[in-house]
PDB file of N, CA and C in Angstrom:
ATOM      1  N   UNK A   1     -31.750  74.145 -41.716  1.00  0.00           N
ATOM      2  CA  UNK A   1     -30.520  74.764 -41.232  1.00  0.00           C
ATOM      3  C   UNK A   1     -30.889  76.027 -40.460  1.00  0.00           C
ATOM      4  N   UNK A   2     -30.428  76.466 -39.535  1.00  0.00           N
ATOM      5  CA  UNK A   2     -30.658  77.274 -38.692  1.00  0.00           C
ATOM      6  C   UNK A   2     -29.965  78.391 -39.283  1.00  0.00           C
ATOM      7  N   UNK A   3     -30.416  79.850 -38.940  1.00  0.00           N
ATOM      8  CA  UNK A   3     -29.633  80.888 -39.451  1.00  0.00           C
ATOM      9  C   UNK A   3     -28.602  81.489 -38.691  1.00  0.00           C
ATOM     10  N   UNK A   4     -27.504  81.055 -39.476  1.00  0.00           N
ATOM     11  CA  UNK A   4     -26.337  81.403 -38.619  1.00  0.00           C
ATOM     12  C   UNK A   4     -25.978  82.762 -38.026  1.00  0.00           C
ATOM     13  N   UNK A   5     -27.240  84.130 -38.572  1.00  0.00           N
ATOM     14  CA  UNK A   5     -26.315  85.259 -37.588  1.00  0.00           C
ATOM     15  C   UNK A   5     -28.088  85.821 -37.617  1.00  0.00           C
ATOM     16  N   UNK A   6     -28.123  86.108 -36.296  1.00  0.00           N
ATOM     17  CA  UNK A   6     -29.386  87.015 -36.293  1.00  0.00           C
ATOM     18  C   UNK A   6     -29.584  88.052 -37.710  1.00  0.00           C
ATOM     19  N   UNK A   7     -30.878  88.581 -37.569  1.00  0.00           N
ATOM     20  CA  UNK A   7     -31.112  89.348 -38.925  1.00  0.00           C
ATOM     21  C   UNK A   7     -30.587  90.500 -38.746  1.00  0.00           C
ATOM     22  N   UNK A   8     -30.564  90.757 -37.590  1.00  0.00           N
ATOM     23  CA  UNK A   8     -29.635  92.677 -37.571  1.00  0.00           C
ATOM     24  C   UNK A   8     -28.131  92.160 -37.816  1.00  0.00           C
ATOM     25  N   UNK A   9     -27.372  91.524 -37.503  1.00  0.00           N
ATOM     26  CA  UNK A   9     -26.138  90.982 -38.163  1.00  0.00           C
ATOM     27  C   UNK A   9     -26.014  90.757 -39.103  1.00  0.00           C
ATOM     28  N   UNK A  10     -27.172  90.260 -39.774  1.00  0.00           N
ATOM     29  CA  UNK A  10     -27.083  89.588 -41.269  1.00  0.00           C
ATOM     30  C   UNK A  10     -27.033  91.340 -42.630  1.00  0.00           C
ATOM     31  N   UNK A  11     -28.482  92.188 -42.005  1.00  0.00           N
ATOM     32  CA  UNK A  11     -28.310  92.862 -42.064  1.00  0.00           C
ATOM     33  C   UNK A  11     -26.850  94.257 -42.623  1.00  0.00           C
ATOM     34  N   UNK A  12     -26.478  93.907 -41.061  1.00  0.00           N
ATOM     35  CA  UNK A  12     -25.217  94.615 -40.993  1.00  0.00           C
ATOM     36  C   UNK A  12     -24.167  94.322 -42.427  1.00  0.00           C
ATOM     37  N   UNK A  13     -23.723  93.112 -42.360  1.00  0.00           N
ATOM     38  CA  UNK A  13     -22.998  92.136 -42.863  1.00  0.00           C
ATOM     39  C   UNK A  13     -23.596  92.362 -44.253  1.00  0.00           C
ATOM     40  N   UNK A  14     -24.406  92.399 -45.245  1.00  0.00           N
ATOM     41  CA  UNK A  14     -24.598  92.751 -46.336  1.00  0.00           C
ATOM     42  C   UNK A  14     -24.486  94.768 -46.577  1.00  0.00           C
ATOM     43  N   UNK A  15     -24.555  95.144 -45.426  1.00  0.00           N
ATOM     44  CA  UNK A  15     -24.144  96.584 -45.963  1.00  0.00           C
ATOM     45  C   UNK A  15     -22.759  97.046 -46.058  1.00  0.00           C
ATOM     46  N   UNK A  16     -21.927  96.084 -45.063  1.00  0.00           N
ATOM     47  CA  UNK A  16     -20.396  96.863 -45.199  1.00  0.00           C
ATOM     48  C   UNK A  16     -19.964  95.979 -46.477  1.00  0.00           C
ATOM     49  N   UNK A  17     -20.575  94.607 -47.055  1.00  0.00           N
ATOM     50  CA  UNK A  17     -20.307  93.981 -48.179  1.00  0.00           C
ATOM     51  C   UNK A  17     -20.416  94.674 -49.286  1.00  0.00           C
ATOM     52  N   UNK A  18     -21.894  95.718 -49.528  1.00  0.00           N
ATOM     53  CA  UNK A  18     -21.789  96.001 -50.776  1.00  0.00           C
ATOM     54  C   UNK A  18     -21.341  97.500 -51.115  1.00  0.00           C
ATOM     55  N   UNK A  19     -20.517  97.974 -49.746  1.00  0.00           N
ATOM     56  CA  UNK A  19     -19.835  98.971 -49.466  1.00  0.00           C
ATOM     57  C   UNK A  19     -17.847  98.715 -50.427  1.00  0.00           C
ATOM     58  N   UNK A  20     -17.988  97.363 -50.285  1.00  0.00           N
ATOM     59  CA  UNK A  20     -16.373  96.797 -50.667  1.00  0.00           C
ATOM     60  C   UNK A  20     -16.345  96.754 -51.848  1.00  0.00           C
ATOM     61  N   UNK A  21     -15.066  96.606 -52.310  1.00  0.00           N
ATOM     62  CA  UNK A  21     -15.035  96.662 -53.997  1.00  0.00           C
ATOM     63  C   UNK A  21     -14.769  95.052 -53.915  1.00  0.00           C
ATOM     64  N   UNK A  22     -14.107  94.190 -55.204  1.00  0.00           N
ATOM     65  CA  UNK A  22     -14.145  92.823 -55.252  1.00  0.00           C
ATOM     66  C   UNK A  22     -13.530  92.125 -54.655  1.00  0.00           C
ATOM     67  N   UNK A  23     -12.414  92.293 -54.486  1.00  0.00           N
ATOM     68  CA  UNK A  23     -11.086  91.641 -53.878  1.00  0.00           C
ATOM     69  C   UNK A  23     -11.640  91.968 -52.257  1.00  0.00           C
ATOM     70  N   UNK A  24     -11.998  92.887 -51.868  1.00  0.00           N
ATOM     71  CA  UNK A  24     -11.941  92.961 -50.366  1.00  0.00           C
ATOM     72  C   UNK A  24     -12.968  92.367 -49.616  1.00  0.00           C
ATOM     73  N   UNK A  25     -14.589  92.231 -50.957  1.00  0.00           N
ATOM     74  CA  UNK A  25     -15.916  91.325 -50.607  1.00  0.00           C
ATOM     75  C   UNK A  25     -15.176  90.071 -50.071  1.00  0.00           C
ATOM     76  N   UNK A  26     -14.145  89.864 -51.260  1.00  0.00           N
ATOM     77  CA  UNK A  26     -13.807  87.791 -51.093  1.00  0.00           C
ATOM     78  C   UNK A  26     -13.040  87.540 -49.792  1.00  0.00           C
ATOM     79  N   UNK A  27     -12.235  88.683 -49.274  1.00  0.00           N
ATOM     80  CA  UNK A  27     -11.443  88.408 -47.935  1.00  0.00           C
ATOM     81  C   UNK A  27     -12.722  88.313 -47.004  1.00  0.00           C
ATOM     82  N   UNK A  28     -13.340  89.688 -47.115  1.00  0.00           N
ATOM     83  CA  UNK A  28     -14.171  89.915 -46.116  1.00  0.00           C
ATOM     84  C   UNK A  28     -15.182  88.268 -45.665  1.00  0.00           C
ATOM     85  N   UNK A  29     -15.988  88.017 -46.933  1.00  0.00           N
ATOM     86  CA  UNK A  29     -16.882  86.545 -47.082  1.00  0.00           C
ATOM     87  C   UNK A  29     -15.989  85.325 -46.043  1.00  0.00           C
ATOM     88  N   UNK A  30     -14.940  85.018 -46.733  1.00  0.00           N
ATOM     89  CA  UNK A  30     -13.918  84.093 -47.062  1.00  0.00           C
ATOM     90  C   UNK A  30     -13.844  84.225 -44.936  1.00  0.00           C
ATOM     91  N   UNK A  31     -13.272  85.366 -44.650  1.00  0.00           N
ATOM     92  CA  UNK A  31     -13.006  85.603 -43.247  1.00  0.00           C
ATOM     93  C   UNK A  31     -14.283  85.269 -42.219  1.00  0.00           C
ATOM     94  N   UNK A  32     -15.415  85.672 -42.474  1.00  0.00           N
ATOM     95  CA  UNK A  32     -16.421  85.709 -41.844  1.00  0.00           C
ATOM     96  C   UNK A  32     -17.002  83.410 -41.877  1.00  0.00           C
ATOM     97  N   UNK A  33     -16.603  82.970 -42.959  1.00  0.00           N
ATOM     98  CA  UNK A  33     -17.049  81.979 -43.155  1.00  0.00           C
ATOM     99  C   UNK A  33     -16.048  80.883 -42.597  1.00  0.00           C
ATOM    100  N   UNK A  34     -14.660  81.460 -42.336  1.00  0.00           N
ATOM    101  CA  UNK A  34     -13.802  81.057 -41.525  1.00  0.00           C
ATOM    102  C   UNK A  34     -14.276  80.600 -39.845  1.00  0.00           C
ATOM    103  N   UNK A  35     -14.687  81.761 -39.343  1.00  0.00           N
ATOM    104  CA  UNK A  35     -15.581  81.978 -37.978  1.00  0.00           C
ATOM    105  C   UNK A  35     -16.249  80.836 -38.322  1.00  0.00           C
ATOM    106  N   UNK A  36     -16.972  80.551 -39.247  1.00  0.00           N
ATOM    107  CA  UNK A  36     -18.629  79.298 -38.769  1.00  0.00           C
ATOM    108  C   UNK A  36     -17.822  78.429 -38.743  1.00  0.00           C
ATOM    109  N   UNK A  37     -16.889  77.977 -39.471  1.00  0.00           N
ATOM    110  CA  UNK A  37     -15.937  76.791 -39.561  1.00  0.00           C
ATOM    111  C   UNK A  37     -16.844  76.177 -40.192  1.00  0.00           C
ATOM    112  N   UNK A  38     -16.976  74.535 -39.895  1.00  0.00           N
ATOM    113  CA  UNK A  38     -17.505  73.553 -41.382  1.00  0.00           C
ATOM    114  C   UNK A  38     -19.091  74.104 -41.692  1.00  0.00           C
ATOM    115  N   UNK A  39     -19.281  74.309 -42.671  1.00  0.00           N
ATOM    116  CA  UNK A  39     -20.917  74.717 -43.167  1.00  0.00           C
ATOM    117  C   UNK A  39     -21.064  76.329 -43.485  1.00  0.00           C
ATOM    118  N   UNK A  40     -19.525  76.601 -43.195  1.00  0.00           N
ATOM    119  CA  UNK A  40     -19.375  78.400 -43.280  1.00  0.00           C
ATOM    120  C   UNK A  40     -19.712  78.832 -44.460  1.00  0.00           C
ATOM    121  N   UNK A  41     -19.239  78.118 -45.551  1.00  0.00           N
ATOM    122  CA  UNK A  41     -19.038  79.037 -46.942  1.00  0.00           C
ATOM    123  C   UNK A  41     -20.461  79.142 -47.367  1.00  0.00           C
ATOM    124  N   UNK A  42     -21.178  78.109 -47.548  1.00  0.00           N
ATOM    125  CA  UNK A  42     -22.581  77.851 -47.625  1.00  0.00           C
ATOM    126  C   UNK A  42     -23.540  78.898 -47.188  1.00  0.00           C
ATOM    127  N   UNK A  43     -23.531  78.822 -45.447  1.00  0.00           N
ATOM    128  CA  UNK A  43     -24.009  80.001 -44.273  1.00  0.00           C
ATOM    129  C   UNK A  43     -23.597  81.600 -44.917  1.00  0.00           C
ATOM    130  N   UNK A  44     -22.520  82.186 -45.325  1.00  0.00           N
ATOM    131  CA  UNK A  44     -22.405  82.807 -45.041  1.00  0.00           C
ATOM    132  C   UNK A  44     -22.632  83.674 -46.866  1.00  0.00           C
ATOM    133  N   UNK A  45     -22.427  82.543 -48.257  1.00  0.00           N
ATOM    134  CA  UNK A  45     -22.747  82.739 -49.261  1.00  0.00           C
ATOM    135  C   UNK A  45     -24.319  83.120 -49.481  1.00  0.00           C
ATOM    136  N   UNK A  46     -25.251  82.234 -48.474  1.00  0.00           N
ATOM    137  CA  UNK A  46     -26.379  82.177 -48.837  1.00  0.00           C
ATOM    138  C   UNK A  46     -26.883  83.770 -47.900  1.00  0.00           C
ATOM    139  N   UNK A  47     -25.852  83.990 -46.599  1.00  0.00           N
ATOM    140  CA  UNK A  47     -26.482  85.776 -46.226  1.00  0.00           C
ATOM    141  C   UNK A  47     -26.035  86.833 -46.995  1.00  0.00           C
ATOM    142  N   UNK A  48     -25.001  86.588 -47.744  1.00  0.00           N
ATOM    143  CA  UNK A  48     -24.423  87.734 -48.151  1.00  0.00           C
ATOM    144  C   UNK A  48     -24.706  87.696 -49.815  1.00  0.00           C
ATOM    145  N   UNK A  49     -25.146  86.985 -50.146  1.00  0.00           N
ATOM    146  CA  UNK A  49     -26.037  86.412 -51.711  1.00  0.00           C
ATOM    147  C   UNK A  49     -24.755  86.760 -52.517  1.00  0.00           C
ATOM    148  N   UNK A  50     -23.833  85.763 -52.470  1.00  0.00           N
ATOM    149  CA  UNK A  50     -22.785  85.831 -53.524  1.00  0.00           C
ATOM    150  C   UNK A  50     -22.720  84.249 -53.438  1.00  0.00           C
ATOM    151  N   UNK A  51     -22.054  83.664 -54.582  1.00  0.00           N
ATOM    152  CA  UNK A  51     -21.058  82.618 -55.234  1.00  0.00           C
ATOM    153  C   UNK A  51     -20.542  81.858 -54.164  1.00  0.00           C
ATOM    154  N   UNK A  52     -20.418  80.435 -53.489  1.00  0.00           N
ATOM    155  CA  UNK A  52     -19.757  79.629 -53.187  1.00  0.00           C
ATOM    156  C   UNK A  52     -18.087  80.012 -53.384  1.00  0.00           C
ATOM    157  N   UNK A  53     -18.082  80.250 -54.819  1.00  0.00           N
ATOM    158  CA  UNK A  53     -16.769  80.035 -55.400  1.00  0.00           C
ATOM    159  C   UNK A  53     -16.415  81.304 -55.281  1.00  0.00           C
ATOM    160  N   UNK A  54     -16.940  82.507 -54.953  1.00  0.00           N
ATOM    161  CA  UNK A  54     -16.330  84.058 -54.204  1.00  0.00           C
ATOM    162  C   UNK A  54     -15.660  83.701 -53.012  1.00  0.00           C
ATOM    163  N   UNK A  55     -16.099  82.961 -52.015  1.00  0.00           N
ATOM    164  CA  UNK A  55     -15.801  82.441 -50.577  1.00  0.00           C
ATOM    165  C   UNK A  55     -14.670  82.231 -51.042  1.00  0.00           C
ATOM    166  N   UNK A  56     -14.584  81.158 -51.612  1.00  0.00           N
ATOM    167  CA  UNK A  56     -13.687  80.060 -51.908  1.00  0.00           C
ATOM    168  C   UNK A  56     -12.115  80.966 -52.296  1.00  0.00           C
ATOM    169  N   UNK A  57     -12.321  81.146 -53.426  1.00  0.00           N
ATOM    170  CA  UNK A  57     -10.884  82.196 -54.072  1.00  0.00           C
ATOM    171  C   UNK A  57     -10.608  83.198 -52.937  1.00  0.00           C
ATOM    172  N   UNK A  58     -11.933  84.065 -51.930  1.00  0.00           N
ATOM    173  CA  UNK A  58     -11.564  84.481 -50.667  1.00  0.00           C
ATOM    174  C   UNK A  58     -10.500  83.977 -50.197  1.00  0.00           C
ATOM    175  N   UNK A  59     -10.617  82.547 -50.135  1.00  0.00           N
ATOM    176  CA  UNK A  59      -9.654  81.373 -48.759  1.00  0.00           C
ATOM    177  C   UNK A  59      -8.420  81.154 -49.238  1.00  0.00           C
ATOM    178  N   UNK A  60      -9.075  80.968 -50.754  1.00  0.00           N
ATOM    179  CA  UNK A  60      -7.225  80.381 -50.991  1.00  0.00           C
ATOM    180  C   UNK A  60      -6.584  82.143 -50.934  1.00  0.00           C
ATOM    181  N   UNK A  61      -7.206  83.037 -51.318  1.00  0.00           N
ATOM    182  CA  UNK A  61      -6.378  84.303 -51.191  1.00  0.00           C
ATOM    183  C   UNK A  61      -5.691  84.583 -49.703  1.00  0.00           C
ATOM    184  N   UNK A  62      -6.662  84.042 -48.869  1.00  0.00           N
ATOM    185  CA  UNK A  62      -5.909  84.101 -47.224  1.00  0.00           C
ATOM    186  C   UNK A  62      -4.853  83.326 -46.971  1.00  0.00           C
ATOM    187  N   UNK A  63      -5.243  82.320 -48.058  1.00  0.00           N
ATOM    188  CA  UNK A  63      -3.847  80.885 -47.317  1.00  0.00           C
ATOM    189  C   UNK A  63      -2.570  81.916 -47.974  1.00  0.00           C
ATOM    190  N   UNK A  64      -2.951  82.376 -48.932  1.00  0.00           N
ATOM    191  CA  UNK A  64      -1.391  82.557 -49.944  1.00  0.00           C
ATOM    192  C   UNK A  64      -1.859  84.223 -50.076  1.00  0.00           C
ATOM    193  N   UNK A  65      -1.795  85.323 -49.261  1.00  0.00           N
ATOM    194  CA  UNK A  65      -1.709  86.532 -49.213  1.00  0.00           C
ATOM    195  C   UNK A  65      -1.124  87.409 -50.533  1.00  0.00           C
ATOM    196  N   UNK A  66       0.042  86.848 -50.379  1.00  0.00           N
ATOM    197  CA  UNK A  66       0.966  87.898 -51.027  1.00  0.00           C
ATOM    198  C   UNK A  66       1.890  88.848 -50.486  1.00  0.00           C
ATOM    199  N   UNK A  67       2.464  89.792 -51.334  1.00  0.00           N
ATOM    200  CA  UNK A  67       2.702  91.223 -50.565  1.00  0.00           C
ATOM    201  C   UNK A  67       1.877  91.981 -49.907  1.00  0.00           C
ATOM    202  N   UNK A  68       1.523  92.284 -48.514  1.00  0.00           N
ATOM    203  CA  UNK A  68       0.761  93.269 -48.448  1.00  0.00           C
ATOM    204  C   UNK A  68       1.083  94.600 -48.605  1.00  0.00           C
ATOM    205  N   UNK A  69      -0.136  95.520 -49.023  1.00  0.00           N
ATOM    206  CA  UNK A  69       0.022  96.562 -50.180  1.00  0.00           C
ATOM    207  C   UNK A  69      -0.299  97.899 -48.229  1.00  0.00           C
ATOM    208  N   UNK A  70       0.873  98.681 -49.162  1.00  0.00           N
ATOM    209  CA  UNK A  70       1.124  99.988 -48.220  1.00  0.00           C
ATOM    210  C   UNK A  70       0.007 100.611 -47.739  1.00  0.00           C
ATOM    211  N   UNK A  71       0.349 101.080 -47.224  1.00  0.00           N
ATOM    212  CA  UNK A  71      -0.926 101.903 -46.059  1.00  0.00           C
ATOM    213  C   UNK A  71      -1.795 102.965 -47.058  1.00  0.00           C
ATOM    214  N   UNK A  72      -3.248 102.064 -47.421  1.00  0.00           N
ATOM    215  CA  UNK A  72      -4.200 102.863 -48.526  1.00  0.00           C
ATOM    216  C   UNK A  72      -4.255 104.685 -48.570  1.00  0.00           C
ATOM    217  N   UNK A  73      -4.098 104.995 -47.342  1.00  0.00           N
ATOM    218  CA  UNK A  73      -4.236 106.404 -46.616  1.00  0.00           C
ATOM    219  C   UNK A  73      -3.437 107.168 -47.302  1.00  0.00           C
ATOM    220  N   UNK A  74      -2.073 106.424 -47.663  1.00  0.00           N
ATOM    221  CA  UNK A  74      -0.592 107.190 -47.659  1.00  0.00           C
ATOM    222  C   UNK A  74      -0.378 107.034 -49.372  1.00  0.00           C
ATOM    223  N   UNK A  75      -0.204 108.390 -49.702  1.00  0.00           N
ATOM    224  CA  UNK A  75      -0.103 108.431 -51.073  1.00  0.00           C
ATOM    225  C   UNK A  75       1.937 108.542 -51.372  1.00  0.00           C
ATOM    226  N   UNK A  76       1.922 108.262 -52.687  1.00  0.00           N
ATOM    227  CA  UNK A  76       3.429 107.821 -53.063  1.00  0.00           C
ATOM    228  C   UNK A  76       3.758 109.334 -53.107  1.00  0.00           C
ATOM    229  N   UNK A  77       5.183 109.522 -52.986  1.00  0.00           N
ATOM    230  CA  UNK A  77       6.061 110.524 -53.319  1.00  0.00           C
ATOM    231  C   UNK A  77       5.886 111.256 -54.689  1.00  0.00           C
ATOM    232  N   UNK A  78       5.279 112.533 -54.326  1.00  0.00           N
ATOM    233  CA  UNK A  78       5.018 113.486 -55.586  1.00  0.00           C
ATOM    234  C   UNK A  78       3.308 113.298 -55.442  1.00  0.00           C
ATOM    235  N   UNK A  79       2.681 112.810 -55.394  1.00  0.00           N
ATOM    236  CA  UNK A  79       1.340 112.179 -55.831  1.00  0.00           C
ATOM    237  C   UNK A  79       0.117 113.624 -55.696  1.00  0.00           C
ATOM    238  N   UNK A  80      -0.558 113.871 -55.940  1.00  0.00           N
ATOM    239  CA  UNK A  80      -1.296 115.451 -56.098  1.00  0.00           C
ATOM    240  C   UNK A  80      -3.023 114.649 -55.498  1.00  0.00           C
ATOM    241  N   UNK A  81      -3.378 115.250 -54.383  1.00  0.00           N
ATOM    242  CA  UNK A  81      -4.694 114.639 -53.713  1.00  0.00           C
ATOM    243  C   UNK A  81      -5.682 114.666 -54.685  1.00  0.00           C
ATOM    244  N   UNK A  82      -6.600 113.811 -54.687  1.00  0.00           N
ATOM    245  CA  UNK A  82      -7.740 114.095 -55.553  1.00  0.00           C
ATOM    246  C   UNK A  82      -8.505 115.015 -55.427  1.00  0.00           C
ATOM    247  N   UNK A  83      -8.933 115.529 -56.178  1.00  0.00           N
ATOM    248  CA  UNK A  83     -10.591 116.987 -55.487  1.00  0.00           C
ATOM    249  C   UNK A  83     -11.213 116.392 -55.275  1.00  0.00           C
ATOM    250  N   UNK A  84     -11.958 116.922 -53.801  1.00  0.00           N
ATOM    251  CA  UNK A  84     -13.215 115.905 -53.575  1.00  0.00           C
ATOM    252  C   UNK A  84     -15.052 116.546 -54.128  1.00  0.00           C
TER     253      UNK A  84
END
């Protein structure tokens, strides 16, 4: 099998991954393996060294979204900033 993304991509692609928390790895995977289309989940499980079945719950999370959740930036009414 040929490697589906050069190594500076591949690269890339495992640092903003282990930058994500869980839920956003599986969109992120799930999305990227979308792009290869058939042989994606495979391709893109075996660059980013996670689970088949991470991809997977990725996809069905895309087919069936949900609510999407308010603008991360914007804190609720009253809310006190964190110290950084």
């Amino acid at each position: 099998m040929a490697a589906p993304f050069p190594e500076h991509v591949a690269q890339a692609m495992r640092l903003a991954y282990a930058h994500l928390g869980e839920r956003p790895r599986r969109i992120y995977a799930a999305t990227e393996a979308l792009k290869l289309g058939h042989g994606g989940i495979a391709r893109v499980a075996a660059v980013l060294g996670c689970h088949r079945r991470t991809i997977e719950r990725g996809l069905a999370e895309l087919r069936s979204p949900g609510p999407v959740p308010a603008d991360p930036g914007h804190r609720k009414k009253g809310a006190v900033a964190r110290p950084v």
